[in-house]
Structure formats: C-alpha cells, structure tokens
Protein backbone atom coordinates (compact mmCIF):
# COMPACT_ATOMS: atom_id res chain seq x y z
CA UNK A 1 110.56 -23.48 14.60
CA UNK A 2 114.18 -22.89 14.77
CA UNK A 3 114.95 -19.81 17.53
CA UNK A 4 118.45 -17.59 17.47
CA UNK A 5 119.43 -15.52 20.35
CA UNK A 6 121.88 -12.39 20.55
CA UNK A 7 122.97 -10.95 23.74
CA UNK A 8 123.98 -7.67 24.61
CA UNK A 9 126.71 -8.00 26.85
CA UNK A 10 127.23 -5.17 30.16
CA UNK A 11 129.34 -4.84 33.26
CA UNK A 12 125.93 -6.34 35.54
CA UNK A 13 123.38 -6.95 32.94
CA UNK A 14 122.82 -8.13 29.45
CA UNK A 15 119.74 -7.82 27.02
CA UNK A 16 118.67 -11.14 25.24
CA UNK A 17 116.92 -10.71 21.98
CA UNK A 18 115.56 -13.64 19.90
CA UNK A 19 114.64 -14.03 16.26
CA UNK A 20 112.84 -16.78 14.27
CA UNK A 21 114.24 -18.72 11.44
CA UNK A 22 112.64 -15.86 9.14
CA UNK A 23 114.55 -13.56 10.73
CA UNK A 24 111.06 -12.22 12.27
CA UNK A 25 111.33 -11.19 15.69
CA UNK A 26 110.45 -12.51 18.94
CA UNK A 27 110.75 -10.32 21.72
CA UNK A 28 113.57 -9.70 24.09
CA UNK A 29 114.21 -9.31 27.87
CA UNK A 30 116.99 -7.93 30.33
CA UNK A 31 118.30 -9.80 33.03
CA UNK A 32 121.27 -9.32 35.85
CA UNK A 33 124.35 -11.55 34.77
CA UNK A 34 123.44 -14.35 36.42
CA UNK A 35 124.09 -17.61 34.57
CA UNK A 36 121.51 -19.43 36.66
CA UNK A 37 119.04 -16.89 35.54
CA UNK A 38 119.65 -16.93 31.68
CA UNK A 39 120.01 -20.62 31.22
CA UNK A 40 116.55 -20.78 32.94
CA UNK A 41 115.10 -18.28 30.28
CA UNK A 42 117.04 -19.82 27.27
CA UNK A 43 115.50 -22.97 28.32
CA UNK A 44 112.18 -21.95 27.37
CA UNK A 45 113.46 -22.06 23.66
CA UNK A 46 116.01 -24.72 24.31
CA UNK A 47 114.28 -27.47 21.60
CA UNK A 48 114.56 -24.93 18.75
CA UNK A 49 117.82 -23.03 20.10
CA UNK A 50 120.53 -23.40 17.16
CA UNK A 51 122.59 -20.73 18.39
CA UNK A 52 123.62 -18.28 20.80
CA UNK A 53 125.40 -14.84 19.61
CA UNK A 54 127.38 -13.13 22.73
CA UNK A 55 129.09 -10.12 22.29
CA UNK A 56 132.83 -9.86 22.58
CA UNK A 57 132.96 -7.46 25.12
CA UNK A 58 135.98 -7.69 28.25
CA UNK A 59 134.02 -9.62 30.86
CA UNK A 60 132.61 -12.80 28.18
CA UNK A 61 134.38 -15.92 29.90
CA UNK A 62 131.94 -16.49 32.65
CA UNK A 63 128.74 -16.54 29.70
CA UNK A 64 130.09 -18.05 27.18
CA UNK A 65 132.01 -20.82 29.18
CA UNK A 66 128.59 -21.38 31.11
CA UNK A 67 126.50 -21.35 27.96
CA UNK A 68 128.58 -23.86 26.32
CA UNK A 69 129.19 -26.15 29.16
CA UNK A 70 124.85 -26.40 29.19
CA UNK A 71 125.05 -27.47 25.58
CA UNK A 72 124.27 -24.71 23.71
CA UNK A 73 126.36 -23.65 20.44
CA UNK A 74 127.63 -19.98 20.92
CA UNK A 75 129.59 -17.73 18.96
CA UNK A 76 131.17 -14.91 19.80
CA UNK A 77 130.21 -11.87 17.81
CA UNK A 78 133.41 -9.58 17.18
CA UNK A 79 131.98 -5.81 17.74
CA UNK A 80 135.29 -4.63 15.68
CA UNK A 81 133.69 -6.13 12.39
CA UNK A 82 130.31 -5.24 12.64
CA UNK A 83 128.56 -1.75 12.12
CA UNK A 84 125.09 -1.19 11.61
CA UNK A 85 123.05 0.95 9.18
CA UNK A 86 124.70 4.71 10.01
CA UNK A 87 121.23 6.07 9.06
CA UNK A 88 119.35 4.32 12.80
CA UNK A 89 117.91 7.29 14.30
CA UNK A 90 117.47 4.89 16.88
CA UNK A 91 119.11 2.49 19.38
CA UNK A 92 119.29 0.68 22.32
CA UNK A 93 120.43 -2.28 23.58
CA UNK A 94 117.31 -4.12 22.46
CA UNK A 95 117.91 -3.26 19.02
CA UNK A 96 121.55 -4.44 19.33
CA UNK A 97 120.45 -7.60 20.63
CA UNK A 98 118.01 -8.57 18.18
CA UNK A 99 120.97 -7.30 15.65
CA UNK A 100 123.01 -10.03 16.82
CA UNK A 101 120.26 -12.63 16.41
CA UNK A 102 119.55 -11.56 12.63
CA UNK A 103 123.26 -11.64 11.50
CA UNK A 104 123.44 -15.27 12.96
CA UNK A 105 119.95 -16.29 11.28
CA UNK A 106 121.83 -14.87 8.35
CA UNK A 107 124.89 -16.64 8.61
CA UNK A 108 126.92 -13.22 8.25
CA UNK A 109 128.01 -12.75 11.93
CA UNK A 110 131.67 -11.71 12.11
CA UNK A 111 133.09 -14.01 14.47
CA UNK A 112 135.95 -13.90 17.02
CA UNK A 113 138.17 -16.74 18.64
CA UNK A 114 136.74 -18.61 21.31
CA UNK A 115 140.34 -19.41 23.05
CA UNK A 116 140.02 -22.73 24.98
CA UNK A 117 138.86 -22.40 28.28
CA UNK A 118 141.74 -24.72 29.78
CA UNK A 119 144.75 -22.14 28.32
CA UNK A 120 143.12 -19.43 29.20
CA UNK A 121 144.54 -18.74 32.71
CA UNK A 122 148.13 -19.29 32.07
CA UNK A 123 147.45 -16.36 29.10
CA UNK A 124 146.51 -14.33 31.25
CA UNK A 125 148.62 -14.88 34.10
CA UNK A 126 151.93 -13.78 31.62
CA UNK A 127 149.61 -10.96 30.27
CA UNK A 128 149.85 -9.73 34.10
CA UNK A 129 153.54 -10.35 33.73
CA UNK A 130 153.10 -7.39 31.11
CA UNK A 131 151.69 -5.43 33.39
CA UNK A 132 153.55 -5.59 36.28
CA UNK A 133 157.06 -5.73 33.81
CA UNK A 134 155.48 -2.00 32.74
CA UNK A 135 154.51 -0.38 36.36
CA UNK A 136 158.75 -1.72 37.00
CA UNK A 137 159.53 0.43 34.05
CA UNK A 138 157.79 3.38 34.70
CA UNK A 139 159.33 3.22 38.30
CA UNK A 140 163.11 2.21 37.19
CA UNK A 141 162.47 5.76 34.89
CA UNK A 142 161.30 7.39 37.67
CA UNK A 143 164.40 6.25 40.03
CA UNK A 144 167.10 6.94 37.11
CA UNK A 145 165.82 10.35 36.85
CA UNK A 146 166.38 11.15 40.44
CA UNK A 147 170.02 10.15 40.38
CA UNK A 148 170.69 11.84 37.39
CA UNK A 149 169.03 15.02 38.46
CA UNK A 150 171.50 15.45 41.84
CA UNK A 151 174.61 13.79 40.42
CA UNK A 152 175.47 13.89 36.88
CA UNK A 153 175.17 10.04 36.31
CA UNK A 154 172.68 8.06 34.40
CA UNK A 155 172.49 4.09 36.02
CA UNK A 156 172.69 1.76 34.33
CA UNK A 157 169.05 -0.66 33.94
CA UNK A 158 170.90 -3.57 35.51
CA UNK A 159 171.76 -2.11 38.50
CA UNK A 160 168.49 -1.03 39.42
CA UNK A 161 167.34 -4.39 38.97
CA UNK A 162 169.68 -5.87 40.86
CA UNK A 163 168.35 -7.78 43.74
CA UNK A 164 171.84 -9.00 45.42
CA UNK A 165 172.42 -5.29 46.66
CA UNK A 166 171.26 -1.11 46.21
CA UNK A 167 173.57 0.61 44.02
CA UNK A 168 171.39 3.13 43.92
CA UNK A 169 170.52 4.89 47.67
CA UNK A 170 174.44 4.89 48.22
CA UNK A 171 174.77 7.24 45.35
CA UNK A 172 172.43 9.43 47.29
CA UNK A 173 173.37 9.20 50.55
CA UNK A 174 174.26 12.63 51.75
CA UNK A 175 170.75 13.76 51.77
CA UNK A 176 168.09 11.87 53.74
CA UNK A 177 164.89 12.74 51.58
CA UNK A 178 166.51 11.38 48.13
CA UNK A 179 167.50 8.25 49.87
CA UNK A 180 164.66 7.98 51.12
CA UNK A 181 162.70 8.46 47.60
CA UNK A 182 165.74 6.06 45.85
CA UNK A 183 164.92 3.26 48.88
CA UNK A 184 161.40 3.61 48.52
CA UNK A 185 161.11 3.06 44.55
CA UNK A 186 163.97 0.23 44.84
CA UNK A 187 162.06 -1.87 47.44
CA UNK A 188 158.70 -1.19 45.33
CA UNK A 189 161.01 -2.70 41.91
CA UNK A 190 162.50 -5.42 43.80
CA UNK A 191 158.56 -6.35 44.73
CA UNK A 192 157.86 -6.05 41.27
CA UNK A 193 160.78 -8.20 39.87
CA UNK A 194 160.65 -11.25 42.81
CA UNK A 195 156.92 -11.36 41.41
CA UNK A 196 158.04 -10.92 37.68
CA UNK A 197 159.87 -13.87 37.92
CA UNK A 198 157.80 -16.11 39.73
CA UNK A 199 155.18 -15.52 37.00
CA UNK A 200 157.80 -16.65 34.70
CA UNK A 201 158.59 -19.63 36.28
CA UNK A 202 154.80 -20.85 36.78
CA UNK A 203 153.88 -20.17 33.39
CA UNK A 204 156.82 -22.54 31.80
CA UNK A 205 155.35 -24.81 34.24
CA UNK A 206 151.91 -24.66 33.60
CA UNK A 207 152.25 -24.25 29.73
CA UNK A 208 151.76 -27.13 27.41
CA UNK A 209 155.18 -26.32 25.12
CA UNK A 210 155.80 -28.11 22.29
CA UNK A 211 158.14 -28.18 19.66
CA UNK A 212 156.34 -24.93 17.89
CA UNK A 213 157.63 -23.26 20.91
CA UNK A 214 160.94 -25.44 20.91
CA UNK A 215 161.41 -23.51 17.05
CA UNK A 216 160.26 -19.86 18.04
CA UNK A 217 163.50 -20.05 20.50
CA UNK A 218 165.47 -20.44 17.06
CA UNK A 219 164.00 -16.97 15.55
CA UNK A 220 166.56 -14.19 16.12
CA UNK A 221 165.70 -12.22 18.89
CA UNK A 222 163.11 -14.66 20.15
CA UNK A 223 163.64 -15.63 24.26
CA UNK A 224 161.79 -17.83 26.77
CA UNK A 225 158.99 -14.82 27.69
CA UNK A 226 158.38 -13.45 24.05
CA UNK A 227 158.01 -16.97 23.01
CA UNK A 228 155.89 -17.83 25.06
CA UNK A 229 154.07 -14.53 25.09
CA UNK A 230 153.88 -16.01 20.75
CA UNK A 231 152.53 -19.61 21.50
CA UNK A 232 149.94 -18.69 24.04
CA UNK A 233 148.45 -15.50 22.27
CA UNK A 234 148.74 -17.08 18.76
CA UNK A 235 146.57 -20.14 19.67
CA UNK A 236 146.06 -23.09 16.78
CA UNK A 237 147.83 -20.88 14.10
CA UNK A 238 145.37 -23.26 11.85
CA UNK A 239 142.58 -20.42 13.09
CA UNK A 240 144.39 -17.81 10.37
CA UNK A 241 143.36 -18.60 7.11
CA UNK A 242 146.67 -17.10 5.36
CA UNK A 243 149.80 -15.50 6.69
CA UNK A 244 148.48 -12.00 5.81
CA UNK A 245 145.73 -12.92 8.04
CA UNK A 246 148.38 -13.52 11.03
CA UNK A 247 150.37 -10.45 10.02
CA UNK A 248 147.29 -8.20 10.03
CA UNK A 249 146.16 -10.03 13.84
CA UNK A 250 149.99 -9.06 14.87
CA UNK A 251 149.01 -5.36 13.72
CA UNK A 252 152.09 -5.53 11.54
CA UNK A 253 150.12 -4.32 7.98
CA UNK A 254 149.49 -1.04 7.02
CA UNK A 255 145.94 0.58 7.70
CA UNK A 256 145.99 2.72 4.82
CA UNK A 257 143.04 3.45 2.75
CA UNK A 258 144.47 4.29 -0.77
CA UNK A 259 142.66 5.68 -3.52
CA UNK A 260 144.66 6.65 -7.04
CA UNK A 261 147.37 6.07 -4.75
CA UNK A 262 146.62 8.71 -2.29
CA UNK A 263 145.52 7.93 1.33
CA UNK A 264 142.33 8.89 2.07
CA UNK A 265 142.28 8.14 5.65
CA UNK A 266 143.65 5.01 8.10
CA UNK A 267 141.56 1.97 9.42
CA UNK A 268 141.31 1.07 12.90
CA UNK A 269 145.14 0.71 13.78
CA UNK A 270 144.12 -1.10 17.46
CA UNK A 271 142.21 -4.19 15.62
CA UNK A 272 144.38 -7.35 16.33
CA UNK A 273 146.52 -8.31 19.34
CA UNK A 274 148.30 -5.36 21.25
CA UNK A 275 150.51 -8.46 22.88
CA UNK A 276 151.93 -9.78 19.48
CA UNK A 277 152.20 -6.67 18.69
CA UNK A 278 154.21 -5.85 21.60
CA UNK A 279 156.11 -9.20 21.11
CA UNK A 280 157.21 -9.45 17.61
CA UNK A 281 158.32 -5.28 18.21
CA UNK A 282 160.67 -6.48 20.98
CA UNK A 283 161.91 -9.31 19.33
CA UNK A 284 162.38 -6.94 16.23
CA UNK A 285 164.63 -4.68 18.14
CA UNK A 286 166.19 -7.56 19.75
CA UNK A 287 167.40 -9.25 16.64
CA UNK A 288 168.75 -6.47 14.21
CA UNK A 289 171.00 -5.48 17.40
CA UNK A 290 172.45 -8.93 17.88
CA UNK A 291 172.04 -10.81 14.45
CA UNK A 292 174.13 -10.03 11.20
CA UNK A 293 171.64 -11.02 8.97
CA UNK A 294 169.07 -8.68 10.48
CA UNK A 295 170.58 -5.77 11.12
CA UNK A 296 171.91 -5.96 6.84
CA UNK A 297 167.91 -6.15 6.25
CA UNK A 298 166.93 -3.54 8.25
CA UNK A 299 170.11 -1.33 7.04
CA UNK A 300 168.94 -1.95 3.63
CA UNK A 301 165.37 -1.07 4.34
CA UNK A 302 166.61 2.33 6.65
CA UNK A 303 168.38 3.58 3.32
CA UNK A 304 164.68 3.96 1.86
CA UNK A 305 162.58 4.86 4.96
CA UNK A 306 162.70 5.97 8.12
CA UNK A 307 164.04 4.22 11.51
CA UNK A 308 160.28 3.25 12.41
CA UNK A 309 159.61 1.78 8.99
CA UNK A 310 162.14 -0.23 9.08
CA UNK A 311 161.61 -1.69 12.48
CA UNK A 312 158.10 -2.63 11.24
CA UNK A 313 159.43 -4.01 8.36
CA UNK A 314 161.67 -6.35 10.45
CA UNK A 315 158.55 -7.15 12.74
CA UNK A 316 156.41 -7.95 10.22
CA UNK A 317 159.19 -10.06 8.40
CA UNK A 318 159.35 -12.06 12.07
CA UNK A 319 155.19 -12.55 11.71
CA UNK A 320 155.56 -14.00 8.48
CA UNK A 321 158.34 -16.42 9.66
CA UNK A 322 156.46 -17.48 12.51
CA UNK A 323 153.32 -17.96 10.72
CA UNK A 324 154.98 -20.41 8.73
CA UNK A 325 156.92 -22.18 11.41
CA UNK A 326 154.05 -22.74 13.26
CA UNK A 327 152.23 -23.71 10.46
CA UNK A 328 154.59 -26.87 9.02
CA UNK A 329 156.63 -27.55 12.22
CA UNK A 330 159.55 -26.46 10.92
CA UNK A 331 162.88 -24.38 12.59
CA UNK A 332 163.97 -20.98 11.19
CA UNK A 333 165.93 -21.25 8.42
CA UNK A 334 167.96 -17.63 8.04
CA UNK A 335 168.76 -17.58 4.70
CA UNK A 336 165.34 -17.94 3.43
CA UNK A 337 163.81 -15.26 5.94
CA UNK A 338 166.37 -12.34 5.67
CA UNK A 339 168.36 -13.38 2.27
C-alpha cells in the first residue's frame, strides 16, 4: 500500500496527515518539531512512504534537510500556488495537512525550490548584508537630516561613510547635544560598515564563482555584491523553464489581470524573489546613469511612460539578459541587449 504524507508546518509544532494511494485517508497526528520525534512516527509507514509534502513556510531547513538526509523523498509545497476550495466552511490544520498529502497522491502539488543545503549559508549570510546595508541607510538619513536641519548643508553619502575620519560632529560642534546625537549615529554606521564589509569579503571567499559570475560583472551596472547577490539567489538557472519564467521570479512582469483590455484587478505583486528584485532595480539605476547605451533605451522608453516604467523596463531588460547568459555561458553582448 503506497502511503503520502503532508505536513503542516508551525513556529513549535507541525500536523502530519497521511493519505493512501486512493487518495483515502489515514489519520493524522501533531507533534512538537522535533526531528527525532517525526522520523520515529514516519517510520511506522516508512516501507510504503513515496513522499513527503512540507510546507514552505520561513523556518523549513531544519525538516526538510533532516527528512531527506533519513532517505525520504520530500517536496516542498509552495503555499503561494495553492488555494483550496473557497466554499470550506471548515479548517484546521488537519485538513491542511491531509490537503498536502492528496495534491501529492495526485501529482498536482505546486512545488518550490529546494536550494542545496551546502549554498545555503553563504545566501544567507549576504542576505544579512541586506539587512544591515538598510539599518546603515536609515541611520546615514537620520544623521544627514540633523546637519541639514542646524546648518544649511546637506553631506554628502561618502562622507558619512567615511571611516578614516568624522566630517560630520565637527560641523556640529558648537552645541554639545547635536554632537553628541552626530557621534552617536556615526560610531553606530561605522559598526555597521566594518561589518558590511567583512560580510563581503567572506562571502567572495566562501562562494563557489564561476565564470556565470565572471560574465554578470560584464552587464552594465552589474558589481561584485549585486552579482553575487544574482548567482547565489538565482541558483541552477536550468530550474526556470523559460526566460519569462526568470523574469516573473525577478518580479519584473506585470501583475495585471486584463479583460477586453481593461484591468480587472492585480495578482500577487510579492510572489518571486524580493532580492532579485532588489538587485536587478539597483543595477537598473546603476547602468542608465553610467552606460550610453542604456540611458538611450530608457530615454526612448521615458518619452512613452513614466520615470518608474521605464526603470522597470530597463530591469526587466537586465533579467532577460541574464537569463540568457547564465543559460549558454556566454558574456553580454551590448548591441544585442539595448540595440
């Protein structure tokens, strides 16, 4: 008798629910997220186990990582594709679980990307790059509005950064409570930057680059960090079926629902990867500022819409380059991206 499992994934628990190769159903049971625990439960069904459905929820590494290293075949369900019957009058987590199960006896569960488990850290060590490179922002705004505020003068970002001296506190120095409240933010954003860059520097050392991220350096607008903020988020590129499939992960396509060509209402804008998102923007802004070819496209495109169309258009263009760079190995080649 072949046996499928879904689980329904929480912060300190998760609900197991199993299902028969009819689809019939065969109880379910909660347990504390212990791996020990589960793999002791799952055993009980281990001979006629083909296949384990975990929800992609933000704490999955530890389960799936510990269900695959006992054997099992897992697949992670992706929440963002899957909605059940709007009609339920009822449900609870035992319902969702056994939900899981049925859509894998089916062989309709929408999937999402397993990324290996050996990347994984240096991935998320530059995402807390991101992090930390936003709290520095929000203080460096907080800082430049201070000095504006008593003298007149906007710094410049580069000399807040600065970590050779404080061109800041001297600015303020006849009054002991702003210089204290310039010192204060410029010790906290030299913190932040010493740390910024030490991230930087372990995660060109720990990450396998190859030549895909030897090319990205080629793209207009493309540095060290955004590519490899590209490389390490994008994964095999092989995983996209199509470069609209990339482009839409990037969150560089339209979510417009059209109908007689009138929208009727947007999709979910947030489905794909905030950080390409994020990096293919930057590198967007980056390269019609400092590359001829570029800027014409994005002058050309700013004639017909407005400044933020453009930019996408620009970003998305970058995607679609990058898809295909990745794809057959190859360097940028201007002319054929931007005419």
């Amino acid at each position: 008798m072949k046996v499928y499992a879904g689980i329904d994934l929480h912060s300190n628990n998760c609900f197991i629910g199993l299902v028969d190769g009819q689809g019939r159903r065969l109880g379910g049971f909660r347990l504390k997220n212990r791996l020990d625990q589960i793999i002791e439960r799952l055993s009980e069904y281990e001979a006629d186990l083909e296949g384990i459905a975990v929800e992609s929820t933000y704490n999955w590494y530890w389960l799936v990582d510990g269900l695959m290293d006992h054997g099992w075949r897992v697949h992670l369900a992706n929440p963002a594709a899957m909605k059940q019957y709007r009609g339920l009058k009822h449900t609870d987590d035992r319902h969702d679980a056994l939900w899981l199960a049925k859509l894998l006896q089916l062989g309709i569960l929408p999937e999402g990307y397993i990324y290996p488990k050996h990347l994984r850290p240096v991935r998320d060590l530059l995402r807390t790059r991101g992090v930390l490179v936003e709290k520095r922002t929000s203080l460096m705004t907080t800082l430049s509005n201070i000095v504006t505020r008593n003298t007149g003068r906007t710094p410049r970002g580069g000399d807040i950064k600065v970590l050779r001296e404080d061109r800041i506190a001297p600015q303020l120095e006849d009054d002991e409570c702003l210089q204290l409240s310039a010192n204060s933010l410029k010790a906290m954003i030299d913190a932040l930057t010493r740390r910024i860059h030490e991230i930087e520097n372990v995660v060109t050392k720990h990450a396998k680059l190859d030549s895909a991220y030897e090319n990205l350096l080629s793209i207009p607008g493309v540095g060290r960090v955004l590519g490899l903020t590209i490389v390490l988020e994008t994964g095999m590129i092989n995983r996209f079926p199509s470069v609209g499939d990339y482009v839409s992960y990037c969150r560089k396509v339209s979510s417009d629902h059209l109908s007689n060509n009138k929208i009727k209402g947007h999709g979910n804008v947030k489905n794909g990867n905030r950080h390409l998102a994020w990096a293919f923007g930057q590198a967007a802004d980056h390269a019609r500022r400092h590359n001829d070819r570029v800027r014409a496209f994005y002058n050309r495109k700013r004639q017909r819409q407005n400044a933020a169309v453009a930019h996408g258009a620009v970003a998305r263009k970058l995607a679609r380059v990058t898809y295909h760079m990745m794809s057959t190995g190859q360097q940028f080649v201007p002319e054929r991206a931007f005419g």
